[in-house]
C-alpha atoms as a PDB file:
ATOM      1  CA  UNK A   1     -12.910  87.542  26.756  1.00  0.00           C
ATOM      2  CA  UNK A   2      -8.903  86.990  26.212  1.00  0.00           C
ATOM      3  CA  UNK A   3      -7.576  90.466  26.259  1.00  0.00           C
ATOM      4  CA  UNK A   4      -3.651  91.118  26.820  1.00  0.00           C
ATOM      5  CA  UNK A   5      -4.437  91.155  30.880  1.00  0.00           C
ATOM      6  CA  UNK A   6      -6.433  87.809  30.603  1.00  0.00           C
ATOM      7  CA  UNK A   7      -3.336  86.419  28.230  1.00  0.00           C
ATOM      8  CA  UNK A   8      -0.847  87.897  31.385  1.00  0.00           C
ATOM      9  CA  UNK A   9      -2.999  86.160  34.384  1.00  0.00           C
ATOM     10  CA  UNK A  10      -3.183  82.867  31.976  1.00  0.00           C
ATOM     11  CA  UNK A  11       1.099  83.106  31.643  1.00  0.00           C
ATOM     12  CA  UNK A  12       1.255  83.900  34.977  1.00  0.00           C
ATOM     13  CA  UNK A  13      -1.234  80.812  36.423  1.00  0.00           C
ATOM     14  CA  UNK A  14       0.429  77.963  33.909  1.00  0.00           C
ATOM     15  CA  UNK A  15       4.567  79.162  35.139  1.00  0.00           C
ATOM     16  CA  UNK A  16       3.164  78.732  38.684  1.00  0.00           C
ATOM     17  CA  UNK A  17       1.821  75.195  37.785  1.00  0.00           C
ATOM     18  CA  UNK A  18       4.621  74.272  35.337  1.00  0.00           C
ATOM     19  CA  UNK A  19       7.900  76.042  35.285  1.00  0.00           C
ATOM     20  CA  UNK A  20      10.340  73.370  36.028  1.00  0.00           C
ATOM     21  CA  UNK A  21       8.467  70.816  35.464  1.00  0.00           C
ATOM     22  CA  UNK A  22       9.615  67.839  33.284  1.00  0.00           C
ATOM     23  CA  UNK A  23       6.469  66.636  31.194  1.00  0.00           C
ATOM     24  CA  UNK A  24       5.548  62.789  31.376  1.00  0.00           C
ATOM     25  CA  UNK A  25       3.439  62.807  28.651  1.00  0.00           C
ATOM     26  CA  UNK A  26       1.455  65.316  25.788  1.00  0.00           C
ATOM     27  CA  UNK A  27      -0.965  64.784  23.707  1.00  0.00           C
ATOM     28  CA  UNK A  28      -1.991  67.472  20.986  1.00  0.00           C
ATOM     29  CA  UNK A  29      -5.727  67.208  19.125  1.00  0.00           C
ATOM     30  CA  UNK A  30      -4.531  69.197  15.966  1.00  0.00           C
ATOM     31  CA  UNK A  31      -3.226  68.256  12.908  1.00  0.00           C
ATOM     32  CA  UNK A  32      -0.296  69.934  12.807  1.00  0.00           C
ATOM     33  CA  UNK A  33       1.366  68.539  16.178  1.00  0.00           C
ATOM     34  CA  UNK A  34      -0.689  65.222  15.883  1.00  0.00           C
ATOM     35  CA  UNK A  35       2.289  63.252  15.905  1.00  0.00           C
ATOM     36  CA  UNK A  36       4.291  65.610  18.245  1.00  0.00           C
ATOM     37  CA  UNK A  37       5.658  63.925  21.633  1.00  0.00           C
ATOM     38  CA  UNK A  38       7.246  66.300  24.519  1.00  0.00           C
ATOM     39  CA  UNK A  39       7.621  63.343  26.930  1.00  0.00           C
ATOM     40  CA  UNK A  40      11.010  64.213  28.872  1.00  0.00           C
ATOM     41  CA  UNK A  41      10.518  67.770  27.959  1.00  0.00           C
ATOM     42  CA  UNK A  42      10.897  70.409  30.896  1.00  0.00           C
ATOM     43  CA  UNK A  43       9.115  73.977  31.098  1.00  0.00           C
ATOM     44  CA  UNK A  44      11.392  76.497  31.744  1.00  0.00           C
ATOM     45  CA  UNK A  45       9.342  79.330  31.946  1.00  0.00           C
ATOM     46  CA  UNK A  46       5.724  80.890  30.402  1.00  0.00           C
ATOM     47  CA  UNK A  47       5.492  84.294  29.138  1.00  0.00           C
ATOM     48  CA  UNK A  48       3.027  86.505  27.473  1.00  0.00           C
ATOM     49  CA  UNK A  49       3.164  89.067  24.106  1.00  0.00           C
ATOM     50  CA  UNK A  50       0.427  90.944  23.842  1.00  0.00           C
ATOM     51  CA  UNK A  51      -2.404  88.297  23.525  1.00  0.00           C
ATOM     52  CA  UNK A  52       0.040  85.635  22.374  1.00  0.00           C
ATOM     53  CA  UNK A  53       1.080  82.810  25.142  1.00  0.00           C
ATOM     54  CA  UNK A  54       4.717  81.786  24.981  1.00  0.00           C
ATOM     55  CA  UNK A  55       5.652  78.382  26.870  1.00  0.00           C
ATOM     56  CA  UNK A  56       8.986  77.960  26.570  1.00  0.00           C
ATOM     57  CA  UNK A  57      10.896  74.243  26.484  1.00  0.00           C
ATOM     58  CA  UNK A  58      14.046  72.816  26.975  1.00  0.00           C
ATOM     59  CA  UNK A  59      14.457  70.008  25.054  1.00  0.00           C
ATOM     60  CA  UNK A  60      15.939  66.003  26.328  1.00  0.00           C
ATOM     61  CA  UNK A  61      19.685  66.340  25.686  1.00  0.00           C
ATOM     62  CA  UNK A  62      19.280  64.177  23.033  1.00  0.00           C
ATOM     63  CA  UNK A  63      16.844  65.557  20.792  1.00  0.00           C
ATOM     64  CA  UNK A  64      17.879  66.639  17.467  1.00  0.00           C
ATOM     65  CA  UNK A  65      17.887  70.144  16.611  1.00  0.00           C
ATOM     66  CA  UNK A  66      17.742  73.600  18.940  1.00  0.00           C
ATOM     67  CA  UNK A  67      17.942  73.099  22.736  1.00  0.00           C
ATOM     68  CA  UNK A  68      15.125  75.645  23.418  1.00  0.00           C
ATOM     69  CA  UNK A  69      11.593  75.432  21.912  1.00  0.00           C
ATOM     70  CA  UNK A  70       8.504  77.836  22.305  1.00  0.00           C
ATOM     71  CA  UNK A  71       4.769  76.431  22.519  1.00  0.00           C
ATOM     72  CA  UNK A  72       3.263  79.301  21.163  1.00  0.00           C
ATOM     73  CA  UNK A  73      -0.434  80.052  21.340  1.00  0.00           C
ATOM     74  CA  UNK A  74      -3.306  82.490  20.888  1.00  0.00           C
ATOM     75  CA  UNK A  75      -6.346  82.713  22.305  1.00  0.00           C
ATOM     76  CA  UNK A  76      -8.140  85.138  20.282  1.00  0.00           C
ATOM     77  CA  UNK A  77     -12.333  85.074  21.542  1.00  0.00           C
ATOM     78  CA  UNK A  78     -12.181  81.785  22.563  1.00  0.00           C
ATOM     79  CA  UNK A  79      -9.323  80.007  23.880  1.00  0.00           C
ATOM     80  CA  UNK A  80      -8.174  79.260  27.240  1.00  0.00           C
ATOM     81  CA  UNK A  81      -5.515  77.451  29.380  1.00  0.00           C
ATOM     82  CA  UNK A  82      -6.270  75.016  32.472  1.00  0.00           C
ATOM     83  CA  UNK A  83      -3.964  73.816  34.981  1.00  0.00           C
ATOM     84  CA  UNK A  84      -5.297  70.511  36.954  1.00  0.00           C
ATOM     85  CA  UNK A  85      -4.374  69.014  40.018  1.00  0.00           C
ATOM     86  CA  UNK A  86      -4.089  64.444  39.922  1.00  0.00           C
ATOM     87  CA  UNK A  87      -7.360  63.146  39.287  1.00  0.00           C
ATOM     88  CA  UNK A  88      -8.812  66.135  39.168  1.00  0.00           C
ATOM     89  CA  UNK A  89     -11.835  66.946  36.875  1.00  0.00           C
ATOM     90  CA  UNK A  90     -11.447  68.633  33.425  1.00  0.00           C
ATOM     91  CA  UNK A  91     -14.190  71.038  34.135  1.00  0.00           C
ATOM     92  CA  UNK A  92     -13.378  74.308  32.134  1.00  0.00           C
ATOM     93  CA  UNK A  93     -15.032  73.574  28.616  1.00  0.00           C
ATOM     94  CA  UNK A  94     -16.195  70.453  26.551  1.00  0.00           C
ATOM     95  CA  UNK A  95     -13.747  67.853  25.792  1.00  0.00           C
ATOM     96  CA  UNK A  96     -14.045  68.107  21.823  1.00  0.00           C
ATOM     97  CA  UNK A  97     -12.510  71.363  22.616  1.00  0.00           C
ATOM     98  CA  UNK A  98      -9.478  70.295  23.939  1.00  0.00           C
ATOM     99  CA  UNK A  99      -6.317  70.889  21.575  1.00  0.00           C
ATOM    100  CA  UNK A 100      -3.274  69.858  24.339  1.00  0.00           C
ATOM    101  CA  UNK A 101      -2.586  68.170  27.005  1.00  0.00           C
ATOM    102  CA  UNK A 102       0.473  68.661  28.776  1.00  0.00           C
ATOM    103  CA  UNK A 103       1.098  66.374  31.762  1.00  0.00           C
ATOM    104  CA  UNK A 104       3.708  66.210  34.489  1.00  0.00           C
ATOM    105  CA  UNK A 105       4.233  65.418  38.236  1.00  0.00           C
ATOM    106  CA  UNK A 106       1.442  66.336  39.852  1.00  0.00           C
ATOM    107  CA  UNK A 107      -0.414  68.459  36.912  1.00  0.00           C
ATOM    108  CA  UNK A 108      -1.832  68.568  34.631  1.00  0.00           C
ATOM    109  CA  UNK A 109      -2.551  71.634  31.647  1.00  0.00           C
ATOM    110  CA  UNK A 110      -5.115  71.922  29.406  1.00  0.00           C
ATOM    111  CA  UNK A 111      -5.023  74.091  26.521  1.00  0.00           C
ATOM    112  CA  UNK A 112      -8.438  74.668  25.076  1.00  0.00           C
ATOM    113  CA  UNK A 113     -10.095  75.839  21.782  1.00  0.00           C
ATOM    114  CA  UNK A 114      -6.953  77.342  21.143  1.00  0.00           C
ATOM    115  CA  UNK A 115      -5.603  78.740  17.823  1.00  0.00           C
ATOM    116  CA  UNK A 116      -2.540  79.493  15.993  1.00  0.00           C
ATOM    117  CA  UNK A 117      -0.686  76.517  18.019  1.00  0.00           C
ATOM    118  CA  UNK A 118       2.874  76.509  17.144  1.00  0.00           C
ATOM    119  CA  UNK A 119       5.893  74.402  17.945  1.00  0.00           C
ATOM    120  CA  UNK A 120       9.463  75.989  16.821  1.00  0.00           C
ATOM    121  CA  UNK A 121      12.391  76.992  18.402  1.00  0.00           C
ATOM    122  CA  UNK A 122      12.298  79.719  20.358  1.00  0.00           C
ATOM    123  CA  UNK A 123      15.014  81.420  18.753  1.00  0.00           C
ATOM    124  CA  UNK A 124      12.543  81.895  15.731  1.00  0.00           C
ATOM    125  CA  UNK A 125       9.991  83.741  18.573  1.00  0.00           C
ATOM    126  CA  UNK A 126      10.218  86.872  16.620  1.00  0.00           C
ATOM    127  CA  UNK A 127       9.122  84.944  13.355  1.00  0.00           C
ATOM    128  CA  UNK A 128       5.563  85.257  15.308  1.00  0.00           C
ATOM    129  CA  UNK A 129       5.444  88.171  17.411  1.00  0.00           C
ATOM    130  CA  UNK A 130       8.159  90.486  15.846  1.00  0.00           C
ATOM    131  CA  UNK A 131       5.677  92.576  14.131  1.00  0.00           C
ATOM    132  CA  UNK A 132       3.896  93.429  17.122  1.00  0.00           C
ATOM    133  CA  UNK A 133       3.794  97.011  18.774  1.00  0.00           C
ATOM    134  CA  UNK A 134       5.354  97.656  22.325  1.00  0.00           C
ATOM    135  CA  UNK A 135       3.387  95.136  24.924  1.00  0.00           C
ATOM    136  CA  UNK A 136       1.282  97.042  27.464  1.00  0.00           C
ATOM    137  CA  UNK A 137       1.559  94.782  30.404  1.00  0.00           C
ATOM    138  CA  UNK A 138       5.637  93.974  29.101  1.00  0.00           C
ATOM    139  CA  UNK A 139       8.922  94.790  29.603  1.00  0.00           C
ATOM    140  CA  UNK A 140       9.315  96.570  25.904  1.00  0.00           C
ATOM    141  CA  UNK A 141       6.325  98.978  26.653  1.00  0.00           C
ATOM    142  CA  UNK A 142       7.445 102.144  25.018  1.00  0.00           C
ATOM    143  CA  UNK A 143       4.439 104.807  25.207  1.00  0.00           C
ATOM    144  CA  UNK A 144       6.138 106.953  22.752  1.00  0.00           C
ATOM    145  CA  UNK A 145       7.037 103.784  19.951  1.00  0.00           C
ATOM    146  CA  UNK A 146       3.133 103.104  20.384  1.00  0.00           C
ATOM    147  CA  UNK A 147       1.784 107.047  19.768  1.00  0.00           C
ATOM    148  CA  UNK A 148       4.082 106.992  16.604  1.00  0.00           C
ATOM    149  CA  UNK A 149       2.695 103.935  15.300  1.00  0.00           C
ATOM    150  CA  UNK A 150      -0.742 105.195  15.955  1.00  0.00           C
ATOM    151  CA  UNK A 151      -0.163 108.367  14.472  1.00  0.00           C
ATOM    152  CA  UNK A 152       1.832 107.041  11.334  1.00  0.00           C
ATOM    153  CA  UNK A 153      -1.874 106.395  10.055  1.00  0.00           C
ATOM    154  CA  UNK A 154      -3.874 109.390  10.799  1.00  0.00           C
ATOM    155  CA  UNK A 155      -6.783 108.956   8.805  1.00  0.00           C
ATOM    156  CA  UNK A 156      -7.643 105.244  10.779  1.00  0.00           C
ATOM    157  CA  UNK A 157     -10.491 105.689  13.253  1.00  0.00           C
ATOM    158  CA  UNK A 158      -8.723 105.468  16.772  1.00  0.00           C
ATOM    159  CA  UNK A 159     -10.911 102.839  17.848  1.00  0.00           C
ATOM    160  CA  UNK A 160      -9.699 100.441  14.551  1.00  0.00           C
ATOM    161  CA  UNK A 161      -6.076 101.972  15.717  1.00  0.00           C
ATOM    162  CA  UNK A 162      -6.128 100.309  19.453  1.00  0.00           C
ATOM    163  CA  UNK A 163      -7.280  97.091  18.288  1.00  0.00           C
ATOM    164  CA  UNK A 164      -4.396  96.733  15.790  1.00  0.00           C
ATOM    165  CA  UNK A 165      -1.965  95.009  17.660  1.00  0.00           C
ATOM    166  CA  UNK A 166       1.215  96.082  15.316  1.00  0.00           C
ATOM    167  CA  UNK A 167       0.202 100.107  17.039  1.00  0.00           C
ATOM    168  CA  UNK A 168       0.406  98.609  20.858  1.00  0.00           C
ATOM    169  CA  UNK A 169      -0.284  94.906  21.778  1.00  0.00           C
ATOM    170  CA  UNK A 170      -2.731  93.980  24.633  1.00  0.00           C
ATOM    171  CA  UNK A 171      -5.782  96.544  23.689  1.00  0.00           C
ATOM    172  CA  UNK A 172      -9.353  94.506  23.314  1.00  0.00           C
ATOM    173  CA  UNK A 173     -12.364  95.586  22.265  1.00  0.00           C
ATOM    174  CA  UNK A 174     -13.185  96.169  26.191  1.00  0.00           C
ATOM    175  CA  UNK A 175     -10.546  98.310  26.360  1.00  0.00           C
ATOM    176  CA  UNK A 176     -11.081 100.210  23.417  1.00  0.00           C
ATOM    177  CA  UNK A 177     -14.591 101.217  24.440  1.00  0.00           C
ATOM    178  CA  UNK A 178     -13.546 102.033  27.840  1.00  0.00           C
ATOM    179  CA  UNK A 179     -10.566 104.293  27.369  1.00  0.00           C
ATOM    180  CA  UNK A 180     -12.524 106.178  24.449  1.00  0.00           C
ATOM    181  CA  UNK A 181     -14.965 106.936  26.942  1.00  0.00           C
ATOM    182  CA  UNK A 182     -12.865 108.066  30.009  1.00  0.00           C
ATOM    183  CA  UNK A 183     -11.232 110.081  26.996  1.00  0.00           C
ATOM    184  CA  UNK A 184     -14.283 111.872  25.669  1.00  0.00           C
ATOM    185  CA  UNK A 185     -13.171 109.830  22.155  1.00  0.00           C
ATOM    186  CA  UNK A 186     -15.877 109.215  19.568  1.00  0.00           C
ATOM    187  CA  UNK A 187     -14.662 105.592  18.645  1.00  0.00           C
ATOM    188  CA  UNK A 188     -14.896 107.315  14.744  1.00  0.00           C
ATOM    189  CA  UNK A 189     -12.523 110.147  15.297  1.00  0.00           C
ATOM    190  CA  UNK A 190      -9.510 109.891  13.307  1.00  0.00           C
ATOM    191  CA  UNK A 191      -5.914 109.106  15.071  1.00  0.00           C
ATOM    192  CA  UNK A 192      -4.849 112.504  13.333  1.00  0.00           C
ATOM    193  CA  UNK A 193      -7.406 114.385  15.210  1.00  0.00           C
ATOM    194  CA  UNK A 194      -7.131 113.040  18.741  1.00  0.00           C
ATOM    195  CA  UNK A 195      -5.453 115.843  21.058  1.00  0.00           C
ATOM    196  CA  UNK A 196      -3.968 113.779  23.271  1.00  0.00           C
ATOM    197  CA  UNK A 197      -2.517 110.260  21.651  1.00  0.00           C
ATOM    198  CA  UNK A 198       0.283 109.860  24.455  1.00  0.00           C
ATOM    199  CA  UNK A 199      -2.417 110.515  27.132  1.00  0.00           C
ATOM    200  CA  UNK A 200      -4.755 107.772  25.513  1.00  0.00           C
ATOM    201  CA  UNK A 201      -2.331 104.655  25.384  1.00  0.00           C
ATOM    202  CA  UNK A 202      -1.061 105.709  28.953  1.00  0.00           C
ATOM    203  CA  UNK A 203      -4.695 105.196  30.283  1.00  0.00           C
ATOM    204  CA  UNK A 204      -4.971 102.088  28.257  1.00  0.00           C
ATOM    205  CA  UNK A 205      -1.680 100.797  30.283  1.00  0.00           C
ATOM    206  CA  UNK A 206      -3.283 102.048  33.166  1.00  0.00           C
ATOM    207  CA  UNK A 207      -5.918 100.011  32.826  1.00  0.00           C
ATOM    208  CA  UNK A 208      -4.583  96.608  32.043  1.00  0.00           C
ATOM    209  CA  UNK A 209      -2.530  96.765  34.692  1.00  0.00           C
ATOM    210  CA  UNK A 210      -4.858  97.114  37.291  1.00  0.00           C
ATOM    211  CA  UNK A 211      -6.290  93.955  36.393  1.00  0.00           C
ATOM    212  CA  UNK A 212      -3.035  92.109  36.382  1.00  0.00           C
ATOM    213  CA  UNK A 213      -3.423  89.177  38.359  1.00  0.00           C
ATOM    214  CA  UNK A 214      -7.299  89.451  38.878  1.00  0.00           C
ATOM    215  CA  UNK A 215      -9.888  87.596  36.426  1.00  0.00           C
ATOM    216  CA  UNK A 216     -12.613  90.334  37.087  1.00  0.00           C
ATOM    217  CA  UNK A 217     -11.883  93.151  34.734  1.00  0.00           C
ATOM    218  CA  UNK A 218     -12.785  96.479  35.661  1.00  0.00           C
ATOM    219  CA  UNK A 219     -12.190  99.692  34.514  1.00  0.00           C
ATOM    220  CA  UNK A 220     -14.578 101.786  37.062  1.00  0.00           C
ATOM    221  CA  UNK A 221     -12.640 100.204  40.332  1.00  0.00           C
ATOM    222  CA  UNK A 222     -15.818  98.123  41.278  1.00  0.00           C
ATOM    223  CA  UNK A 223     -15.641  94.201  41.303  1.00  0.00           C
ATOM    224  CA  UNK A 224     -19.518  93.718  41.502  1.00  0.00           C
ATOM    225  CA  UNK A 225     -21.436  92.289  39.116  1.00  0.00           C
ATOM    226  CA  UNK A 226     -23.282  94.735  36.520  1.00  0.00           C
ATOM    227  CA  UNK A 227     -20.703  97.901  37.857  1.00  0.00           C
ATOM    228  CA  UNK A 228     -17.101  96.754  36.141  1.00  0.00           C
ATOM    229  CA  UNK A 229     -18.034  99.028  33.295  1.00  0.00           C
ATOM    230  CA  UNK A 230     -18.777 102.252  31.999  1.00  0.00           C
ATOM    231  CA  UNK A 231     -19.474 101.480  28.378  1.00  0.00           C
ATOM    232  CA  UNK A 232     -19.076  98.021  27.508  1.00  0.00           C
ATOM    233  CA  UNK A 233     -21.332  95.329  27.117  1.00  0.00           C
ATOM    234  CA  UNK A 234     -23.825  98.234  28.143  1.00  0.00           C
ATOM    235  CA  UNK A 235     -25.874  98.667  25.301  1.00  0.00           C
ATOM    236  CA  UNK A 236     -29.822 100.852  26.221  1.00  0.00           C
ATOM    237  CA  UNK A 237     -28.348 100.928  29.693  1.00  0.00           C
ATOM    238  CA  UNK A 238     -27.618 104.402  31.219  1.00  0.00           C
ATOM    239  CA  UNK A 239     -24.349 106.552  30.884  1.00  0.00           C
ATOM    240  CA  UNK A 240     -22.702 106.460  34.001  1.00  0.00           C
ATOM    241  CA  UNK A 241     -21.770 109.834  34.181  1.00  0.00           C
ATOM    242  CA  UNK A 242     -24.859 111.369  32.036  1.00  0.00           C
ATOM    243  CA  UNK A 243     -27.413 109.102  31.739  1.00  0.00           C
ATOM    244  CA  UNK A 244     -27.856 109.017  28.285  1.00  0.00           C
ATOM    245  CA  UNK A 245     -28.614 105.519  26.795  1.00  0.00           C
ATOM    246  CA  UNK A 246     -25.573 103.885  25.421  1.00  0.00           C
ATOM    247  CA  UNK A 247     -24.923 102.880  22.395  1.00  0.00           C
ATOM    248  CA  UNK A 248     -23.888  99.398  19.873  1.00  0.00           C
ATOM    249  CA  UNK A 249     -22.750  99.893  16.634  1.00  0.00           C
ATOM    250  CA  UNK A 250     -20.111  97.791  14.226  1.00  0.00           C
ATOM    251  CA  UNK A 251     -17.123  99.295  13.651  1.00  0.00           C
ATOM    252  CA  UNK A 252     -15.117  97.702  11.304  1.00  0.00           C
ATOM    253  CA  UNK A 253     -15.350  94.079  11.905  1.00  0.00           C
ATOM    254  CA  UNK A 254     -16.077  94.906  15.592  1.00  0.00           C
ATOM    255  CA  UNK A 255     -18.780  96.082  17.710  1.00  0.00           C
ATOM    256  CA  UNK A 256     -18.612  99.296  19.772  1.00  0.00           C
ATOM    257  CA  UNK A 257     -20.143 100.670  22.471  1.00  0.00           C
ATOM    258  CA  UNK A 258     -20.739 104.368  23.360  1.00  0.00           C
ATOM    259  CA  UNK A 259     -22.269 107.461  24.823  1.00  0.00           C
ATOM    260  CA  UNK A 260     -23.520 109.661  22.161  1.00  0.00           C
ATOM    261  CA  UNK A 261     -23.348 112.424  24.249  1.00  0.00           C
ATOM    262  CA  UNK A 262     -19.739 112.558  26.371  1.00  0.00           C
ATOM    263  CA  UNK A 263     -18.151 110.716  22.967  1.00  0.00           C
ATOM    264  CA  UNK A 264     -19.740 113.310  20.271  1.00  0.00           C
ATOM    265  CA  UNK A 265     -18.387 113.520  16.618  1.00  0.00           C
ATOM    266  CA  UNK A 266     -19.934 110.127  14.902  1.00  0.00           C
ATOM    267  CA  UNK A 267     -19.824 111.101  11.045  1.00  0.00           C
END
């Protein structure tokens, strides 16, 4: 599931495979970019904000308009970005899923299922991810911009709070769960009565960045299968640290998972 350390890795893997490249062909599957063409277009560099993918173009000296130009793209649930080697099969998802193709020397990247895809030029970035809070895994991360965000609506349950990307971008709903739990947090307490808002989005940093460059996301230090968790996805299965059965419950337009007992004060 695309979370801001998943979005990071995915920059990370597609600047390896294209930055510098000048693209011999594209071919984009939505209608909005149908008749978009970024033959003789080079990649100067791919970035991340939050859970938004930034590729970042230099235009053919001859091209009308700005010089620079962003491919911007989320991935929300779903999406996800491919780099191929020549002749090499395009294995990650089924093809009807496919929304771009970008093609160069010796690669290939495929962008699937992916939303919110977005040609412009990149000095109109901000147009798209302006409104975002300070990135967790970037440059701009500001712990104390991201605690006054969160606490400028006080009577938000914190775990609504770190899934709003405009308080700190990055947080996903594995996240959430986890750090509420390592915090003691009932996912329903309000932001204006957590004790410790500064101490909760530095764990939350914490954790992303341990997974940085890593697909396996863990927040209890184990890579093995069935131990990456404490909370999530754990739902009837025992507490780690009490053995109480954890809990699944919506939470806005999300699910949540819990321990009843080391996160009291449900209402």
């Amino acid at each position: 599931m695309p979370e801001g350390d998943t979005v990071w890795n995915t920059a990370r893997v597609l600047h390896r495979a294209l930055a510098g490249t000048r693209l011999t062909g594209s071919d984009f599957r939505v209608p909005q970019l149908a008749a978009t063409d970024l033959t003789g277009w080079t990649v100067r560099e791919s970035a991340s904000r939050g859970k938004h993918l930034l590729l970042r173009l230099a235009a053919p000296t001859d091209h009308p308009g700005a010089a620079h130009w962003t491919l911007h793209s989320h991935l929300r649930m779903d999406g996800a970005w491919r780099a191929y080697g020549p002749g090499e099969r395009w294995s990650a998802r089924p093809a009807h899923l496919i929304r771009v193709v970008l093609r160069g020397t010796g690669v290939v990247a495929v962008g699937y299922h992916l939303h919110e895809l977005t040609l412009l030029p990149t000095a109109q970035e901000e147009t798209l991810v302006g409104q975002l809070g300070p990135d967790l895994l970037g440059d701009d991360w500001d712990p104390a911009e991201a605690v006054r965000r969160l606490a400028a609506h006080p009577d938000a349950t914190i775990g609504e709070a770190l899934l709003e990307q405009r308080n700190l971008a990055g947080v996903g709903n594995l996240y959430k769960c986890e750090v509420l739990f390592l915090r003691g947090l009932s996912p329903w307490t309000p932001v204006g009565a957590v004790p410790d808002l500064a101490g909760t989005v530095t764990l939350a940093q914490k954790l992303l960045a341990a997974n940085r460059g890593r697909w396996t996301q863990s927040t209890t230090g184990s890579l093995h299968r069935g131990q990456t968790s404490y909370v999530y996805g754990r739902r009837a299965q025992p507490c780690r640290r009490c053995g109480t059965a954890i809990r699944k419950e919506e939470l806005g337009e999300r699910v949540t998972y819990w321990c009843p007992r080391c996160q009291p004060g449900r209402s």
